[in-house]
N, C-alpha and C. Protein backbone atom coordinates (compact mmCIF):
# COMPACT_ATOMS: atom_id res chain seq x y z
N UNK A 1 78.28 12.74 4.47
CA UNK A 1 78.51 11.56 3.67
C UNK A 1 78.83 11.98 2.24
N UNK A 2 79.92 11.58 1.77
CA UNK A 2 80.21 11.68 0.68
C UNK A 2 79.74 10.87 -0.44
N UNK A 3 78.80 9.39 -0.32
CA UNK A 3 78.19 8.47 -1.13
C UNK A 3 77.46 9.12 -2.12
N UNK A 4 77.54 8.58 -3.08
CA UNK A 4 75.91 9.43 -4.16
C UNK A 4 74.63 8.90 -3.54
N UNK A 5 73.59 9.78 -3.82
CA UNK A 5 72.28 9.05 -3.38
C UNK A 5 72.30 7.76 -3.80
N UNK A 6 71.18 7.05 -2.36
CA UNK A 6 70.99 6.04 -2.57
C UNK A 6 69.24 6.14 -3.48
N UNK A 7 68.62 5.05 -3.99
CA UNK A 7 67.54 4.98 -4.88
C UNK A 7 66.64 4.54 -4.15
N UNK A 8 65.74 4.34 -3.10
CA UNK A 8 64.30 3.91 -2.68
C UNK A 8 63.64 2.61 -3.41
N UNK A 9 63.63 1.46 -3.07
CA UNK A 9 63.17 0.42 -4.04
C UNK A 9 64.31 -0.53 -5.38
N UNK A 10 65.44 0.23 -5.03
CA UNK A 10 66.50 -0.38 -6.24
C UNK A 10 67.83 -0.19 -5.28
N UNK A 11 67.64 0.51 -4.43
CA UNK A 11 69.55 -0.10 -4.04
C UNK A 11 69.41 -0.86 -2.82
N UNK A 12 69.98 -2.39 -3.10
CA UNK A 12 69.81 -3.56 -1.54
C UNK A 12 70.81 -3.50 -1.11
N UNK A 13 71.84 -3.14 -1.10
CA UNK A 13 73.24 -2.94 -0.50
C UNK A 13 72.63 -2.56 0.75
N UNK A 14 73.25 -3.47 2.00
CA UNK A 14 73.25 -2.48 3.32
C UNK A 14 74.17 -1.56 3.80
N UNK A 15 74.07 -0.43 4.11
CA UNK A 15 74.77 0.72 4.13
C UNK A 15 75.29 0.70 6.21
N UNK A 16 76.41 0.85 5.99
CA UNK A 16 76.49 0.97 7.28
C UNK A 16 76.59 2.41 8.43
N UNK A 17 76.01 2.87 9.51
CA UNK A 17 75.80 3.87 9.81
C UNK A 17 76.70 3.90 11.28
N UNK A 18 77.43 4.75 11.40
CA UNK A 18 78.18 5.03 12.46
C UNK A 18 78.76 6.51 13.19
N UNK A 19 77.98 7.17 12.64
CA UNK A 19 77.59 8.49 13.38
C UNK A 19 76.59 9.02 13.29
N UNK A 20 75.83 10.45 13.59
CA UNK A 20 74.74 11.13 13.92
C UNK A 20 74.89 11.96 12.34
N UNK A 21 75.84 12.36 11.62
CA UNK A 21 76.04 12.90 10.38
C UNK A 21 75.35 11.83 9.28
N UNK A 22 76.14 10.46 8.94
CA UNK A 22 75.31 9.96 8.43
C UNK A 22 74.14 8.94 8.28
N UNK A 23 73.46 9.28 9.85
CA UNK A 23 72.24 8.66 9.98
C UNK A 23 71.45 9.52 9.77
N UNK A 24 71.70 10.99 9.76
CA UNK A 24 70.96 12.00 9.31
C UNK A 24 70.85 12.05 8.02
N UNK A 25 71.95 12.05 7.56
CA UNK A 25 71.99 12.06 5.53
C UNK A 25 71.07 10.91 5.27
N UNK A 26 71.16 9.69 5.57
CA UNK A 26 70.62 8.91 4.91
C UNK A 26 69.30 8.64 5.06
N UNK A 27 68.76 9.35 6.41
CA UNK A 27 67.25 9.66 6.94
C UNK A 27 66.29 11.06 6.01
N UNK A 28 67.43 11.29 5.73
CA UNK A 28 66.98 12.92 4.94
C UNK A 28 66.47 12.21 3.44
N UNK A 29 67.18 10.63 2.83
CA UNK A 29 67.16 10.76 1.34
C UNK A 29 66.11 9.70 1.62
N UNK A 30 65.58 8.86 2.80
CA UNK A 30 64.65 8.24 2.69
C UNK A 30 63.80 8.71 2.80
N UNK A 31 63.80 9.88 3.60
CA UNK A 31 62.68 10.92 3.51
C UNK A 31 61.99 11.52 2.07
N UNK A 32 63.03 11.80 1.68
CA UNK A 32 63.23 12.74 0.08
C UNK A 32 62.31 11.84 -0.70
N UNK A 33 62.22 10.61 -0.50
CA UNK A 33 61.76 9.23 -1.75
C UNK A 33 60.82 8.74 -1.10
N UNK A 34 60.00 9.13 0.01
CA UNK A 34 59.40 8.47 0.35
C UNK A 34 57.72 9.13 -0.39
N UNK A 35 57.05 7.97 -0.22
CA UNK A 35 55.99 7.98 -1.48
C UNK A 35 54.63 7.50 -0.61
N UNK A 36 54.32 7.27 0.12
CA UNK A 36 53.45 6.48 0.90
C UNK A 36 53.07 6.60 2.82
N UNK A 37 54.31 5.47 3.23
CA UNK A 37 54.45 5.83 4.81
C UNK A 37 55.76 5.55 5.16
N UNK A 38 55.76 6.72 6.41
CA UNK A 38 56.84 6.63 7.38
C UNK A 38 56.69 5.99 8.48
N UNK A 39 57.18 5.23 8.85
CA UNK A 39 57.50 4.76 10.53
C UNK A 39 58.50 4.63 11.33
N UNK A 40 58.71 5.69 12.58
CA UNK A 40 59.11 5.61 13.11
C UNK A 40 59.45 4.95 14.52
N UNK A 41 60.17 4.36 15.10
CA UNK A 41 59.93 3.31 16.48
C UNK A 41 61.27 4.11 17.02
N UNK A 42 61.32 4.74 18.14
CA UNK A 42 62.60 5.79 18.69
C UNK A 42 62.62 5.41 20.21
N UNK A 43 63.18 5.84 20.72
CA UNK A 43 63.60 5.94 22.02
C UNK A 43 63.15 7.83 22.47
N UNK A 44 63.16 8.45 21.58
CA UNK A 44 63.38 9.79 21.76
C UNK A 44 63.50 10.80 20.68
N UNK A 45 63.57 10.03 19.12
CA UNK A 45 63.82 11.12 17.85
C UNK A 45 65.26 11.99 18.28
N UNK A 46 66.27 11.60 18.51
CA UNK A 46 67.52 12.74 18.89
C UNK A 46 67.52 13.07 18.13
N UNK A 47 68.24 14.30 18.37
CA UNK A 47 68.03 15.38 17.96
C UNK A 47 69.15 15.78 17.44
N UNK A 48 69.98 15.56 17.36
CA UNK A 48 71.33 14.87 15.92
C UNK A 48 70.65 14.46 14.56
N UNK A 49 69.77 13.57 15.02
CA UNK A 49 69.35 13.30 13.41
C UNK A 49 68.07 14.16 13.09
N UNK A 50 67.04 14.58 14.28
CA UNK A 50 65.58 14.61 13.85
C UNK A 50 65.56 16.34 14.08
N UNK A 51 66.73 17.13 14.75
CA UNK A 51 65.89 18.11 14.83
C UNK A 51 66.48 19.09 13.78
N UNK A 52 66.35 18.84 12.15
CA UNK A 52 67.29 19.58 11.17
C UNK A 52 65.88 20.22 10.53
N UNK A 53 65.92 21.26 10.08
CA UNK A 53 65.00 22.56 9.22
C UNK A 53 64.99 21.44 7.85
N UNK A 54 66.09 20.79 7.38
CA UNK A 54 65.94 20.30 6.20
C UNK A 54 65.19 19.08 6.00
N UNK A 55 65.68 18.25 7.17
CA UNK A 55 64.33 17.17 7.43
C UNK A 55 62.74 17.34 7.55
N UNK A 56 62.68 18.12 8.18
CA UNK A 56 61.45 18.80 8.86
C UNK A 56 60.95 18.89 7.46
N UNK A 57 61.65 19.36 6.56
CA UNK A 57 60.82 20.36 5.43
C UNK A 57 60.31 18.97 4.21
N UNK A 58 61.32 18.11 4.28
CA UNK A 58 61.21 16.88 3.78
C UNK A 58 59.69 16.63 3.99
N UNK A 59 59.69 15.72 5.47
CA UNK A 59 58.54 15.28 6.04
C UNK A 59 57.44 16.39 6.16
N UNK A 60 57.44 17.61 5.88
CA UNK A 60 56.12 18.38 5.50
C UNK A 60 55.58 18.47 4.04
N UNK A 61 56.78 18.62 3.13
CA UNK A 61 56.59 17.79 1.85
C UNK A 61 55.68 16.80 1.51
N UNK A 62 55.60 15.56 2.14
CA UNK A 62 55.84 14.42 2.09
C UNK A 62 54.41 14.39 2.64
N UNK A 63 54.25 14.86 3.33
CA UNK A 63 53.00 14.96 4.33
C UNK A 63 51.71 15.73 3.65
N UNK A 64 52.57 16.92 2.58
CA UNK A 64 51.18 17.68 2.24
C UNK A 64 51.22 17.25 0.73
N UNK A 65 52.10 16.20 0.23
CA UNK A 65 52.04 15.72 -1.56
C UNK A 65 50.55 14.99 -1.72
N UNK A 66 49.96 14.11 -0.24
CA UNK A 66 48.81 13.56 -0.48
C UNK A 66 48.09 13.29 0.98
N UNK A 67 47.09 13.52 0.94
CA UNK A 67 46.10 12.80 1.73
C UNK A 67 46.56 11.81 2.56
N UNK A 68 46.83 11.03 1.50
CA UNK A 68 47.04 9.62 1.86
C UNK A 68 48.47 9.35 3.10
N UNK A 69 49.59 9.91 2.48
CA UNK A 69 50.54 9.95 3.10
C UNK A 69 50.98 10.38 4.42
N UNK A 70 51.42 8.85 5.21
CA UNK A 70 51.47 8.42 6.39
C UNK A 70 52.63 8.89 7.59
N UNK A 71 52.53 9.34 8.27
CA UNK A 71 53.74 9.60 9.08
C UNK A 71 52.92 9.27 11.03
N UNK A 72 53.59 7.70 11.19
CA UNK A 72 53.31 7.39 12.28
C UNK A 72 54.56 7.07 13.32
N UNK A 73 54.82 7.76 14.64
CA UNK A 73 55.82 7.67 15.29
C UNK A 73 55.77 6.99 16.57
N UNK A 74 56.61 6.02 16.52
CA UNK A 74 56.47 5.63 18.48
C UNK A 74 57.51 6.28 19.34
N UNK A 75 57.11 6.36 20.26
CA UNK A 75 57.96 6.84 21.16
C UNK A 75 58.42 6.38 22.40
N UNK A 76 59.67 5.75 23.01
CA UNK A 76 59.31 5.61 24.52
C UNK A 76 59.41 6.71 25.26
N UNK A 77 60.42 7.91 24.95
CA UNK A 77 59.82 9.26 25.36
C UNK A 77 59.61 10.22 25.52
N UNK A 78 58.03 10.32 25.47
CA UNK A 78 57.99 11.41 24.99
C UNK A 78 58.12 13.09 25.56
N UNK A 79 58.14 12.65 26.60
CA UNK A 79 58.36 13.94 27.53
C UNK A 79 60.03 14.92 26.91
N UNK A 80 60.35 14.59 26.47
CA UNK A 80 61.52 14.75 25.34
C UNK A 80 60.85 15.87 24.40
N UNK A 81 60.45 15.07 23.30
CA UNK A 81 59.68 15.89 22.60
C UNK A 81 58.75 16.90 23.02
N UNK A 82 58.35 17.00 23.93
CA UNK A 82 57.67 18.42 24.34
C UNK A 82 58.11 19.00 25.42
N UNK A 83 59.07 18.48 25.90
CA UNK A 83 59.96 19.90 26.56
C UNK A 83 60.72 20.21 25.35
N UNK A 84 61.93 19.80 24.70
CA UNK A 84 62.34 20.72 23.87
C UNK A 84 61.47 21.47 22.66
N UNK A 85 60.48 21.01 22.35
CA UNK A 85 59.52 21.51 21.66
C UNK A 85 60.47 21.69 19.99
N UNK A 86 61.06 20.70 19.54
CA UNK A 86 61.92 21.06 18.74
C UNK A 86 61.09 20.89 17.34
N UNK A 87 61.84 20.85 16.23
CA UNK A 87 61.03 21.61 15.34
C UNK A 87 59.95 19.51 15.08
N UNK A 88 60.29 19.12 14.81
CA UNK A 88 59.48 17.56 14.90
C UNK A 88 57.79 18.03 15.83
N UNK A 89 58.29 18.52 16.80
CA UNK A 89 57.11 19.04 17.80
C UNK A 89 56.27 19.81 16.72
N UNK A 90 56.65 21.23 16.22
CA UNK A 90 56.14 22.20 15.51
C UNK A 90 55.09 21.31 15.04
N UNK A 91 56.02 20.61 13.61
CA UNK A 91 55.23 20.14 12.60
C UNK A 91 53.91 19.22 13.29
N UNK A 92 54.25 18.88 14.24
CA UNK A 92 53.02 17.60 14.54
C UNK A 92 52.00 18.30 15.40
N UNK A 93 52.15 19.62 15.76
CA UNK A 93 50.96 20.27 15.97
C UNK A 93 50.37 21.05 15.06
N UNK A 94 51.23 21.49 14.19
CA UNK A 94 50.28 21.83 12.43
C UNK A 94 49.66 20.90 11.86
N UNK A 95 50.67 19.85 11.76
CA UNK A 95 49.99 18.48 10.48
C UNK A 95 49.14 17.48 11.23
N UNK A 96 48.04 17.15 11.76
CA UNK A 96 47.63 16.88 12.32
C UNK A 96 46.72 15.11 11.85
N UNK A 97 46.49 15.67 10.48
CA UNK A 97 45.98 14.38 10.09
C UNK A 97 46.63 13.52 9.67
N UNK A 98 47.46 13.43 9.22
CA UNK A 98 48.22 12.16 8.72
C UNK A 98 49.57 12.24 9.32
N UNK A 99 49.92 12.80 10.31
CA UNK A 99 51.10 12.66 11.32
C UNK A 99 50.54 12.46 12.74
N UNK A 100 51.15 11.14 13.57
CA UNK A 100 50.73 10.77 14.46
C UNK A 100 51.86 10.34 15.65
N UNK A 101 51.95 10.26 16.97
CA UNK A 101 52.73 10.30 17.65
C UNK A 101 52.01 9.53 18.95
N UNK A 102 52.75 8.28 19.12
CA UNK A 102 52.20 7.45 20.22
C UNK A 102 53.10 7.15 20.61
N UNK A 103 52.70 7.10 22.34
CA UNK A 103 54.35 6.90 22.76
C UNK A 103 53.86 4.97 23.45
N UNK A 104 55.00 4.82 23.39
CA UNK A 104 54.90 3.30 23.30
C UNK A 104 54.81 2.59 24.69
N UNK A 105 53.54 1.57 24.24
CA UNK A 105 53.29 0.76 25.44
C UNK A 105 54.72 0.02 26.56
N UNK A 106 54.45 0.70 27.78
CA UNK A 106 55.21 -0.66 28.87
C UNK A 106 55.38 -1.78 28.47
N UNK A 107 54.56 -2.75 28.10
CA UNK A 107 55.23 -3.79 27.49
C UNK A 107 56.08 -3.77 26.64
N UNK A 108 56.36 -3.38 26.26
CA UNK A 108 57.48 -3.05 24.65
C UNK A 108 58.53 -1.70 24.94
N UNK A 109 58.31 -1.31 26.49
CA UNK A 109 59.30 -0.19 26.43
C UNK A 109 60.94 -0.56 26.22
N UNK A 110 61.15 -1.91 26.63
CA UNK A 110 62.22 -2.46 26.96
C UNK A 110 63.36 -2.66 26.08
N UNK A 111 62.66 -2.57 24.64
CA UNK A 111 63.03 -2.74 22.87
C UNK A 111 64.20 -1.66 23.35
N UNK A 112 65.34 -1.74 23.16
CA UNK A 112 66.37 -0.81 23.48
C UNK A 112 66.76 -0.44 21.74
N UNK A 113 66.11 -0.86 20.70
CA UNK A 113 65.93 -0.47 19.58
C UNK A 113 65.53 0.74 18.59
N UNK A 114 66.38 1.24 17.84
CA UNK A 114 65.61 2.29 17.08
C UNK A 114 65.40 1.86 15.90
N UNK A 115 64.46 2.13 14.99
CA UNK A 115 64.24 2.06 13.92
C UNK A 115 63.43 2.92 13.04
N UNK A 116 63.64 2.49 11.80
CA UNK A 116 62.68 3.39 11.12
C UNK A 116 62.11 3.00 9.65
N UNK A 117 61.42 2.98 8.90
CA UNK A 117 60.45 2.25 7.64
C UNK A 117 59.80 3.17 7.01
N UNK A 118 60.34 3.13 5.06
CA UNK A 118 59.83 3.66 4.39
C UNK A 118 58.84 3.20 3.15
N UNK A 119 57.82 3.04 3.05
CA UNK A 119 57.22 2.76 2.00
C UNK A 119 57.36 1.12 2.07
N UNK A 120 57.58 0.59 2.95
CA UNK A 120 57.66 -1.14 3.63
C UNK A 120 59.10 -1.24 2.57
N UNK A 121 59.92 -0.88 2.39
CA UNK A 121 61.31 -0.95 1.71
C UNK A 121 62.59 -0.42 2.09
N UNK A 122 62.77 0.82 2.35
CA UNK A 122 63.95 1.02 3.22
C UNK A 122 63.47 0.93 4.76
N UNK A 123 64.92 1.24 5.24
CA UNK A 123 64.93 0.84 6.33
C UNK A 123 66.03 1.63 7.25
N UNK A 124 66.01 1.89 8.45
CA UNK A 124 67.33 2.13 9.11
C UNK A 124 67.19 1.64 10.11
N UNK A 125 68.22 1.04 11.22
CA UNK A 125 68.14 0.23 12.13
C UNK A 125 69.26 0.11 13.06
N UNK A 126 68.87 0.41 14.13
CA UNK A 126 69.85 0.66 14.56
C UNK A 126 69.84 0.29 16.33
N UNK A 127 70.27 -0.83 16.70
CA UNK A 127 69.75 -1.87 17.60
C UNK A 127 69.87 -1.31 18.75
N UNK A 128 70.87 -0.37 19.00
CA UNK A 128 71.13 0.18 20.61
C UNK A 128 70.92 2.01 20.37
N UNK A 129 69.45 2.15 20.27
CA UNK A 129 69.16 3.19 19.94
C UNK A 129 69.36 4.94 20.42
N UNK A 130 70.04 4.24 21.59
CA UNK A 130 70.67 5.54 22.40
C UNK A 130 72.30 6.05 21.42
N UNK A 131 73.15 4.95 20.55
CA UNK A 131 74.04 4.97 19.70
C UNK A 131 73.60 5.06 18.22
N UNK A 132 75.06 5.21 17.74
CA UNK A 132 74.45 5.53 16.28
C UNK A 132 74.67 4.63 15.18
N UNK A 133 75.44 3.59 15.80
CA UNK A 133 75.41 2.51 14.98
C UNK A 133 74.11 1.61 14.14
N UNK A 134 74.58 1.46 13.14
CA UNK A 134 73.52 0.27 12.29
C UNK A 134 73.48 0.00 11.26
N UNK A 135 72.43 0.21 10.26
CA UNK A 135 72.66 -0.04 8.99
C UNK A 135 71.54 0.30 8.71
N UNK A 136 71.37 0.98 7.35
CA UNK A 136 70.33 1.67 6.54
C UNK A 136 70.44 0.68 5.53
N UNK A 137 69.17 0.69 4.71
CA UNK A 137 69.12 -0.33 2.78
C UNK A 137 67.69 0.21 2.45
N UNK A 138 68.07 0.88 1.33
CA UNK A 138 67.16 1.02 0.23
C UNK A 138 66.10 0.69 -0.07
N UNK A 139 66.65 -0.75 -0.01
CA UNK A 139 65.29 -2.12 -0.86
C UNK A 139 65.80 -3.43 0.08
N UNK A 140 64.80 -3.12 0.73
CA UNK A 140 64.87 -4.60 1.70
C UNK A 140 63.78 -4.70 2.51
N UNK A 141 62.78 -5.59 1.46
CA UNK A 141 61.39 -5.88 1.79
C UNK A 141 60.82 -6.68 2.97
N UNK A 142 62.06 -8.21 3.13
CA UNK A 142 62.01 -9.15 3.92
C UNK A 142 61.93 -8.27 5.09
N UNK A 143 62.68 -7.76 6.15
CA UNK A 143 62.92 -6.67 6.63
C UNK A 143 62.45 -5.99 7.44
N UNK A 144 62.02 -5.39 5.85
CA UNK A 144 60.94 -3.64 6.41
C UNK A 144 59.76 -4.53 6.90
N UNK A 145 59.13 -5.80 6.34
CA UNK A 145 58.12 -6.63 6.50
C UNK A 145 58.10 -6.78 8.15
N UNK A 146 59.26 -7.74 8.47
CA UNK A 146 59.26 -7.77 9.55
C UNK A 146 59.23 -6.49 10.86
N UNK A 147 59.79 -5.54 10.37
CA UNK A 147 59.93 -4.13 11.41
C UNK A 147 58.79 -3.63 11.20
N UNK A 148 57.68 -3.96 9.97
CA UNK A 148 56.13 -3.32 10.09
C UNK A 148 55.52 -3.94 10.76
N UNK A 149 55.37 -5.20 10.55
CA UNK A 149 54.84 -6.04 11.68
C UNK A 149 54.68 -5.94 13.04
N UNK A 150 55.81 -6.08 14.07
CA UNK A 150 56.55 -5.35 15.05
C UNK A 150 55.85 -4.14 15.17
N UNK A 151 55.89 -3.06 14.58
CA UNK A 151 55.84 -1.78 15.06
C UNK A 151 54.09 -1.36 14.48
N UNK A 152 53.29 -2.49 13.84
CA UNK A 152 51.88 -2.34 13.86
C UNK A 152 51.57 -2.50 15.41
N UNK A 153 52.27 -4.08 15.86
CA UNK A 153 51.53 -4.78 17.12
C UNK A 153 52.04 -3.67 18.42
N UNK A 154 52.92 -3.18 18.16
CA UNK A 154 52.98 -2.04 19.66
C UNK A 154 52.43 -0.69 19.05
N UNK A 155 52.34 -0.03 18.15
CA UNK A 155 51.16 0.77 17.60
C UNK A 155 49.96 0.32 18.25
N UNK A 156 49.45 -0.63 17.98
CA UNK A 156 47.80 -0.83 18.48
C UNK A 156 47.58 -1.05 19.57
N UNK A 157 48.81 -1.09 20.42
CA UNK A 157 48.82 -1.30 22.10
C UNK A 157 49.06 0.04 22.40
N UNK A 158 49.68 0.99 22.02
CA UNK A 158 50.29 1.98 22.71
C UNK A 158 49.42 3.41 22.62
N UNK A 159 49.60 4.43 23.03
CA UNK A 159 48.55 5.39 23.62
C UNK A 159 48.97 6.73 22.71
N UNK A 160 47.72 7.55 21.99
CA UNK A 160 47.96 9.21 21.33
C UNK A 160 49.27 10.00 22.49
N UNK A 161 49.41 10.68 22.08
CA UNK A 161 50.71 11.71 22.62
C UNK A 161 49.71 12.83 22.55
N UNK A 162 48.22 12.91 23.66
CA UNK A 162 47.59 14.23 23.01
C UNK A 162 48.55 15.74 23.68
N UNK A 163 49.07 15.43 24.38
CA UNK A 163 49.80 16.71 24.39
C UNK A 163 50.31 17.83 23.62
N UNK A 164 50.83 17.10 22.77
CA UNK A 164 50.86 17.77 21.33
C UNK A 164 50.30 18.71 20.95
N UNK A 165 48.81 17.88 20.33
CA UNK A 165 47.71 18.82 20.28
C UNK A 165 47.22 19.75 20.93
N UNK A 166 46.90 19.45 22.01
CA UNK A 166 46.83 20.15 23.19
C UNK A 166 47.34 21.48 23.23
N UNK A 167 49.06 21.01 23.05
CA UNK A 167 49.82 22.46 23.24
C UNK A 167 49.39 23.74 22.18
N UNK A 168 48.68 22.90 20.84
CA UNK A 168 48.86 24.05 20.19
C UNK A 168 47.90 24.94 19.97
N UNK A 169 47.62 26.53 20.15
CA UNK A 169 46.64 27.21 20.61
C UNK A 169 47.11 28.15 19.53
């Protein structure tokens, strides 16, 4: 992507996303700004956008700036993530406390949706989550509100990924 960064909390423009290049760029700068929590809701984390050294390094950043700072993922699946064991895997068997990985309840497997939520303000979204179409925004509270909502209520239904842990010895 050739765009200048976008700003976290100040740019509402919706950005439109139509390949694996810049759903990655623009996942990398919400990453970069993110201050609080991540949420993820996937089908699978592909690996076009999720399995880059530069992301990774983002979200370990991000992960060790505070305590506090949240990185919660759903998954419908996850058997994905731990056969390729790709680098997303790594980190979530190092970072253990404030990175979390649940793969998502049967009821809600059906969401053919991807998405993702930063700091309840950006956003990326992207409705037929096996494609790369959608739209990313900055600052769009209404939104992120609604996609936290959503992705609390199948969070609290859906089950640890202890495998993970497990694997790592």
């Amino acid at each position: 992507m050739n765009s200048p960064a976008h700003i976290l909390g100040e740019d509402g423009t919706d950005i439109e996303l139509t390949g694996s290049a810049d759903n990655y760029e623009i996942t990398l700068q919400l990453f970069a700004q993110a201050n609080r929590s991540i949420d993820i809701f996937s089908q699978q984390l592909n690996d076009a956008i999720f399995n880059h050294l530069a992301l990774i390094d983002q979200l370990k950043r991000f992960l060790l700036a505070a305590h506090t700072n949240q990185v919660r993922i759903l998954l419908r699946d996850t058997e994905h993530l731990i056969k390729t064991r790709n680098h997303l895997f790594n980190l979530a068997q190092r970072i253990t406390s404030n990175l979390a990985v649940k793969k998502i309840h049967p009821d809600y497997a059906a969401d053919p949706q991807d998405f993702l939520i930063v700091d309840g303000r950006g956003i990326i979204r992207r409705p037929h989550g096996e494609r790369f179409e959608g739209i990313a925004n900055f600052n769009h509270p209404g939104p992120a509100r609604e996609l936290s909502d959503y992705f609390d209520e199948v969070w609290n239904h859906s089950t640890p990924v202890s495998d993970i842990k497990r694997l790592y010895i």
